[in-house]
Protein backbone atom coordinates (compact mmCIF):
# COMPACT_ATOMS: atom_id res chain seq x y z
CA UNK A 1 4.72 40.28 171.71
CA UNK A 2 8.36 39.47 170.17
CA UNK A 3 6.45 40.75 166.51
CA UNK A 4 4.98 43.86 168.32
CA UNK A 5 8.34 44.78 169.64
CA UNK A 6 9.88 44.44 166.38
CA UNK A 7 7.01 46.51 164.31
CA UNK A 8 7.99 49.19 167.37
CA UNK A 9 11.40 49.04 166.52
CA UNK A 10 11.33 49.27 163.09
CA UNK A 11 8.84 52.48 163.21
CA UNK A 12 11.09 54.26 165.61
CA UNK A 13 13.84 53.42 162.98
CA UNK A 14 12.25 55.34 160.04
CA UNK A 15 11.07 58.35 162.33
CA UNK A 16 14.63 58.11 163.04
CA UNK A 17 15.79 58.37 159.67
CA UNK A 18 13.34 60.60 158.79
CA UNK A 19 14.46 63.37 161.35
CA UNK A 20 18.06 62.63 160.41
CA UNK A 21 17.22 63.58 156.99
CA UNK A 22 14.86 66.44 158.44
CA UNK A 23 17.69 67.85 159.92
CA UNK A 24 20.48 67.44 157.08
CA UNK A 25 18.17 69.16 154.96
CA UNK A 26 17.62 72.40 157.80
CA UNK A 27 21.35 73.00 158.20
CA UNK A 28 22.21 72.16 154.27
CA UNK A 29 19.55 75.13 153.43
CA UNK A 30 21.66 78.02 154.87
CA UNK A 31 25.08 77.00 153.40
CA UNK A 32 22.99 77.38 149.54
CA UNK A 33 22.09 80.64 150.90
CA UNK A 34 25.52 81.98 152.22
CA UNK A 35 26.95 81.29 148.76
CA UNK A 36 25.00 84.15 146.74
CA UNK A 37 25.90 86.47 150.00
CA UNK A 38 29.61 85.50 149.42
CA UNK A 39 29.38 86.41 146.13
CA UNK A 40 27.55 89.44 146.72
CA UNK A 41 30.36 90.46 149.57
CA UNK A 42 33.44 90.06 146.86
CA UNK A 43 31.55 91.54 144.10
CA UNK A 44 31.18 94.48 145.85
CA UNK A 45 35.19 94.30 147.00
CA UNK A 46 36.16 94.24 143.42
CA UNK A 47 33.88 97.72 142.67
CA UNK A 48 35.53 100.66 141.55
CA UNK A 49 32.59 102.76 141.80
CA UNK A 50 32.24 101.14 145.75
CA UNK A 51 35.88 101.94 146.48
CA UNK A 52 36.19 105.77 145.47
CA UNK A 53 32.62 105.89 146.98
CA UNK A 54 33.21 104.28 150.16
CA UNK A 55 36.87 106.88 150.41
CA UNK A 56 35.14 109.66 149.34
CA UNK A 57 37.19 110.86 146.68
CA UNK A 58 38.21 110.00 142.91
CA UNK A 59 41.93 110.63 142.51
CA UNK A 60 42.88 111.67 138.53
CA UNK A 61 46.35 111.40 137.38
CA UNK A 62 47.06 114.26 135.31
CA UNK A 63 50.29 116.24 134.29
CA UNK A 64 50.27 119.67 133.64
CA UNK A 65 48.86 120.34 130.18
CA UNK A 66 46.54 123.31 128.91
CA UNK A 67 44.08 123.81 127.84
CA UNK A 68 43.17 119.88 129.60
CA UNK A 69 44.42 120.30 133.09
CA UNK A 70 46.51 123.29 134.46
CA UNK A 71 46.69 125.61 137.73
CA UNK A 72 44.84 128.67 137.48
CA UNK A 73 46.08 132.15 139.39
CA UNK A 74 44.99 130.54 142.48
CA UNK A 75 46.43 127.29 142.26
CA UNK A 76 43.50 125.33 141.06
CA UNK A 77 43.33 122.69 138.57
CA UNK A 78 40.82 123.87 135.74
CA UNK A 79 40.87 122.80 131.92
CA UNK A 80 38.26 120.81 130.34
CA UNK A 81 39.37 117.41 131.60
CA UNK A 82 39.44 119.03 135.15
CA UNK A 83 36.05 120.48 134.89
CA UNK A 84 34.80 117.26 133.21
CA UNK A 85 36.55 114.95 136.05
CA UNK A 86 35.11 117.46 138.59
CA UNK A 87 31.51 117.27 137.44
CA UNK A 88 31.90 113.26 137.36
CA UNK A 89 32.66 112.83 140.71
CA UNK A 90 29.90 115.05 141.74
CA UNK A 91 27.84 113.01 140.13
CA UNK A 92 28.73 110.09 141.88
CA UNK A 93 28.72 111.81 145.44
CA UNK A 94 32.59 112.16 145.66
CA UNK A 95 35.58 114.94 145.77
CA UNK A 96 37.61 115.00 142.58
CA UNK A 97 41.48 115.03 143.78
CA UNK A 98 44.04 115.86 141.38
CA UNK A 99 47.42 113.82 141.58
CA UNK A 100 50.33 115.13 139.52
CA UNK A 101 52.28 111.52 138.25
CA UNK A 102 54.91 110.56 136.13
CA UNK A 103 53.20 109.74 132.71
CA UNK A 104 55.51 106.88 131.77
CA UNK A 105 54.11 105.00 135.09
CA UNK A 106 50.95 105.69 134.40
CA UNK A 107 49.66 102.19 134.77
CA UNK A 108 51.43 101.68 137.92
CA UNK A 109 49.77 104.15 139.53
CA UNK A 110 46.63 103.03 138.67
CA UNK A 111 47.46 99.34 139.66
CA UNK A 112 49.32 100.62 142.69
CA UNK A 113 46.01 102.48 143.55
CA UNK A 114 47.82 105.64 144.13
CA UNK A 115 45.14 107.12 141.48
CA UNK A 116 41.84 105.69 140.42
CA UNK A 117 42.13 107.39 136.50
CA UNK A 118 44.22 108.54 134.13
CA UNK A 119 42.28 111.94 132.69
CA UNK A 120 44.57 114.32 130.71
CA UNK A 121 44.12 114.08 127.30
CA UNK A 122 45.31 110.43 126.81
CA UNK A 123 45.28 108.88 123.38
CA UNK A 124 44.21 105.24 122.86
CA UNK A 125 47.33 103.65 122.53
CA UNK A 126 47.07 99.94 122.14
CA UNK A 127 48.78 99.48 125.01
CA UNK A 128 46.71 101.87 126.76
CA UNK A 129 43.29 100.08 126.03
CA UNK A 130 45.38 96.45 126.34
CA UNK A 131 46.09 97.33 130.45
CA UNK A 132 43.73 99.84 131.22
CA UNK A 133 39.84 100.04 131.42
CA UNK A 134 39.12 102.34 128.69
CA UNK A 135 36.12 105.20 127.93
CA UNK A 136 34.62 105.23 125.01
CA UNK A 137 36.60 108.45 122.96
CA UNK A 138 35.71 112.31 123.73
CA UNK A 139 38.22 113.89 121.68
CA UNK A 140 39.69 114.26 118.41
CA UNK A 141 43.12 115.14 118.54
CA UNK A 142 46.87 114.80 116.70
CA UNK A 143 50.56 114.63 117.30
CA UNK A 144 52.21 117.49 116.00
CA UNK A 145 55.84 118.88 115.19
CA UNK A 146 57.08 122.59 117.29
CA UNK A 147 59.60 124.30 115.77
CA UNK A 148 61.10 128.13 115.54
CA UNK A 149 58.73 130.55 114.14
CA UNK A 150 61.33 131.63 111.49
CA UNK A 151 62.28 128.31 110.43
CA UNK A 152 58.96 127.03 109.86
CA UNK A 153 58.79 127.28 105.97
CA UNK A 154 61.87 124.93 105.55
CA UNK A 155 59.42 122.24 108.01
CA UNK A 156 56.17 121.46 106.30
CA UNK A 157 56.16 117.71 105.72
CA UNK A 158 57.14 114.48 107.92
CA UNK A 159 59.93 114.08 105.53
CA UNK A 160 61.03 117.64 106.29
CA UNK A 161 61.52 116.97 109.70
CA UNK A 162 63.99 113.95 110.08
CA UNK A 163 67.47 114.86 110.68
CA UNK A 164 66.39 116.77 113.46
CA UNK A 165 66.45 116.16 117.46
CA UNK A 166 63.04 115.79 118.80
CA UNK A 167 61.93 116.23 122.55
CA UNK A 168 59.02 114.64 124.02
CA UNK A 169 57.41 113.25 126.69
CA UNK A 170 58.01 110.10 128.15
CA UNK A 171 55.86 107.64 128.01
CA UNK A 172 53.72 109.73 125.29
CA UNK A 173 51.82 108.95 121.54
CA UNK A 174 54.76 111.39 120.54
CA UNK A 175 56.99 109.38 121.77
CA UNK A 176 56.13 106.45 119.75
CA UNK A 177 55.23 108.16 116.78
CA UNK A 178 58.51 109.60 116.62
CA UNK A 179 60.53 106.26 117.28
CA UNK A 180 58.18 104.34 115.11
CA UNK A 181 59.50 107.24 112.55
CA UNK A 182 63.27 106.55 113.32
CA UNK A 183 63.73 109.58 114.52
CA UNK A 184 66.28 111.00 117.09
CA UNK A 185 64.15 111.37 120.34
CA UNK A 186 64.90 112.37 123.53
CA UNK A 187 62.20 112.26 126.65
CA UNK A 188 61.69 114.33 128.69
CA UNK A 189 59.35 114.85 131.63
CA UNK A 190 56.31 116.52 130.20
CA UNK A 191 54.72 118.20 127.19
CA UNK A 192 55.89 121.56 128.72
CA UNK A 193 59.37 120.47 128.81
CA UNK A 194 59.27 119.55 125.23
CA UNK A 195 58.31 123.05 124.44
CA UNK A 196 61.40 124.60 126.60
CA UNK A 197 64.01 122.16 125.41
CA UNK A 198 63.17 123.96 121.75
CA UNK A 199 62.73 127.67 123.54
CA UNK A 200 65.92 127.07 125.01
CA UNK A 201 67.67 125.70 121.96
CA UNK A 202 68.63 122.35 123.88
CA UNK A 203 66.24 120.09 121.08
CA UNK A 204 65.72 121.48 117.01
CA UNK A 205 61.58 120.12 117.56
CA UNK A 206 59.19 118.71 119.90
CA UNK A 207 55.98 116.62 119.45
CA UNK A 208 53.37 117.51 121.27
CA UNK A 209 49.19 116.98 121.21
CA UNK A 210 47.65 119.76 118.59
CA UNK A 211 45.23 120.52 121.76
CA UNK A 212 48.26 121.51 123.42
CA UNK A 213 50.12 123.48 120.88
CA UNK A 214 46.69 125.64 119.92
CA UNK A 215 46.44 126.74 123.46
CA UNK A 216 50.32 127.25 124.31
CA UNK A 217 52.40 128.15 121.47
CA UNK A 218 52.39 130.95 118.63
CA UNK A 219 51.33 134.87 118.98
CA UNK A 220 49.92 135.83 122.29
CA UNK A 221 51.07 132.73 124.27
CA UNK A 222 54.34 132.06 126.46
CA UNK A 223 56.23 130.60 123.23
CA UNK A 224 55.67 133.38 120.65
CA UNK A 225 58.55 132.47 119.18
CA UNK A 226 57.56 128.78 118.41
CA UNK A 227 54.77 127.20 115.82
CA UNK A 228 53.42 123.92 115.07
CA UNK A 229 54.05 122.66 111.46
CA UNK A 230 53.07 119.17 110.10
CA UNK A 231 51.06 116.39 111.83
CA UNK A 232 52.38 112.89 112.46
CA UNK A 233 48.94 111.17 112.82
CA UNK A 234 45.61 111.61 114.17
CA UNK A 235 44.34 110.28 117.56
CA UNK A 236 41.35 109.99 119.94
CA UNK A 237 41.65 110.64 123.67
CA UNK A 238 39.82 108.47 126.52
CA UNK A 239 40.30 108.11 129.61
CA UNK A 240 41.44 105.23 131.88
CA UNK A 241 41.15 103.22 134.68
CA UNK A 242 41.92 99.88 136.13
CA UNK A 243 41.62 97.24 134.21
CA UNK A 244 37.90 95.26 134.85
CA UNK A 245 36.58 98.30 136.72
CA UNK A 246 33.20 99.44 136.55
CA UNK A 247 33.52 103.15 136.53
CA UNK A 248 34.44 103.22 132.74
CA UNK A 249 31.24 102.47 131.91
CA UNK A 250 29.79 104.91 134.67
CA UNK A 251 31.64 107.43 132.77
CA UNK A 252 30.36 106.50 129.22
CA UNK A 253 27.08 107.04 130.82
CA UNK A 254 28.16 110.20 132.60
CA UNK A 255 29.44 111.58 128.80
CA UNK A 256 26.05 110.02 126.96
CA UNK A 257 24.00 112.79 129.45
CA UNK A 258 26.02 115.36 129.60
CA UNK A 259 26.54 115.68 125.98
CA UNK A 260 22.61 115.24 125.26
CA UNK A 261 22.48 118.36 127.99
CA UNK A 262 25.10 120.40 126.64
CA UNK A 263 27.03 120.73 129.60
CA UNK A 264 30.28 118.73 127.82
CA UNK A 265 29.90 121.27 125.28
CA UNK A 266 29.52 124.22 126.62
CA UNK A 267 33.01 122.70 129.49
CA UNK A 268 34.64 122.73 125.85
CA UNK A 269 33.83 126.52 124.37
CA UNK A 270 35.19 127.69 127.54
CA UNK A 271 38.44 125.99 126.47
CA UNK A 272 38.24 126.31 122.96
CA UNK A 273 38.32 122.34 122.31
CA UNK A 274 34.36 122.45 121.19
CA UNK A 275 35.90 121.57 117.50
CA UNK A 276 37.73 118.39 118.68
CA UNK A 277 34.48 117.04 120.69
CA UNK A 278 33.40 113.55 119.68
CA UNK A 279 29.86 113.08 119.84
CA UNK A 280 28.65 110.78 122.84
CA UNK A 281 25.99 108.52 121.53
């Protein structure tokens, strides 16, 4: 009887176990499983293309700076990095918003999240592509020097040009160009304020993009009296957003089809920029 008991015991003691381990193994099972969902949950948290998405809009940081991004008669941004940034967020279901900043906090505002992008002609700086999340390049471009129309003969060269007092914008590739240079700088707000502070007499030459100068300076524009002279370098423009996110490449993608269809193209002739386009491959 005493061994019957004991064989009793002992079988209810590994059915025991048994369910013990039964059961470890049930409620083990769904913490595996709630790690891939966790992962899922802060992937998604750290997506761009889910934030702007999710708002509704794409915010672009742009100053005012034809033939890129300026007002039209009614007030609208146009340009051919407006009507680029426009037909991007289309294609990603969104409202393109336009956000005037301060170029020389550029990165704050990204970081800040006061924009999503920086899209207005922006060269590739090294410390542009080191903090920001960088497109591949669109367009070819070049700092250049503004002068007086009637002085431009004696201003031809980079040599030419350095005893005089340059204006440019803050934060700018004309900005460093010029102080790499050694040259007497002072910055100002915007490209457009470069061009006044040598209207007005104020600075002897501003640097400015060649994009810029093209559509804004010389016969038949608002600074008739001014030219563009030598070149301090040549540049590509991208465009940026914070650093890690995923709508860079989103982008790249976006330029890849709409170059193949012509529609980047045909965004440039409008402007006059189709010369500078970089082919999207």
């Amino acid at each position: 009887m005493k061994k019957m008991i004991a064989l009793l015991l002992a079988a209810m003691m590994v059915l025991s176990m048994a369910a013990c381990a039964s059961k470890t193994a049930e409620t083990a099972a769904p913490a595996d499983t709630a790690e891939p969902a966790a992962a899922g949950t802060a992937a998604a948290a750290d997506s761009d293309l889910a934030y702007i998405q999710d708002k509704g809009t794409l915010v672009i940081g742009i100053t005012a700076f034809e033939p890129m991004d300026y007002k039209d008669a009614d007030g609208s941004w146009i340009g051919f990095d407006a009507d680029m940034a426009k037909a991007f967020a289309e294609s990603l279901g969104v409202t393109a918003e336009f956000v005037e900043i301060d170029w020389d906090n550029k990165i704050l505002e990204l970081d800040s999240k006061t924009i999503d992008c920086v899209w207005n002609g922006m060269t590739l700086t090294a410390e542009v592509t080191s903090t920001m999340e960088c497109s591949n390049a669109y367009c070819n471009n070049a700092q250049v020097v503004i002068v007086p129309a009637d002085k431009a003969s004696e201003y031809q060269t980079v040599e030419s040009v350095k005893d005089l007092t340059f204006a440019a914008e803050a934060g700018s590739a004309g900005e460093a160009e010029l102080t790499a240079l050694g040259y007497t700088v002072t910055p100002v707000k915007a490209q457009s304020d470069a061009l006044m502070e040598v209207a007005a007499g104020t600075s002897d030459a501003a640097v400015i993009d060649s994009l810029m100068a093209a559509a804004m300076v010389g016969e038949g524009t608002g600074y008739a009296s001014l030219t563009y002279t030598c070149g301090l370098n040549s540049e590509e423009y991208g465009v940026g957003f914070r650093k890690g996110s995923d709508l860079a490449q989103k982008l790249n993608e976006f330029f890849q089809s709409s170059y193949a269809d012509g529609s980047m193209m045909q965004i440039a002739e409008t402007y006059g920029v189709q010369a500078a386009i970089i082919e999207q491959k």
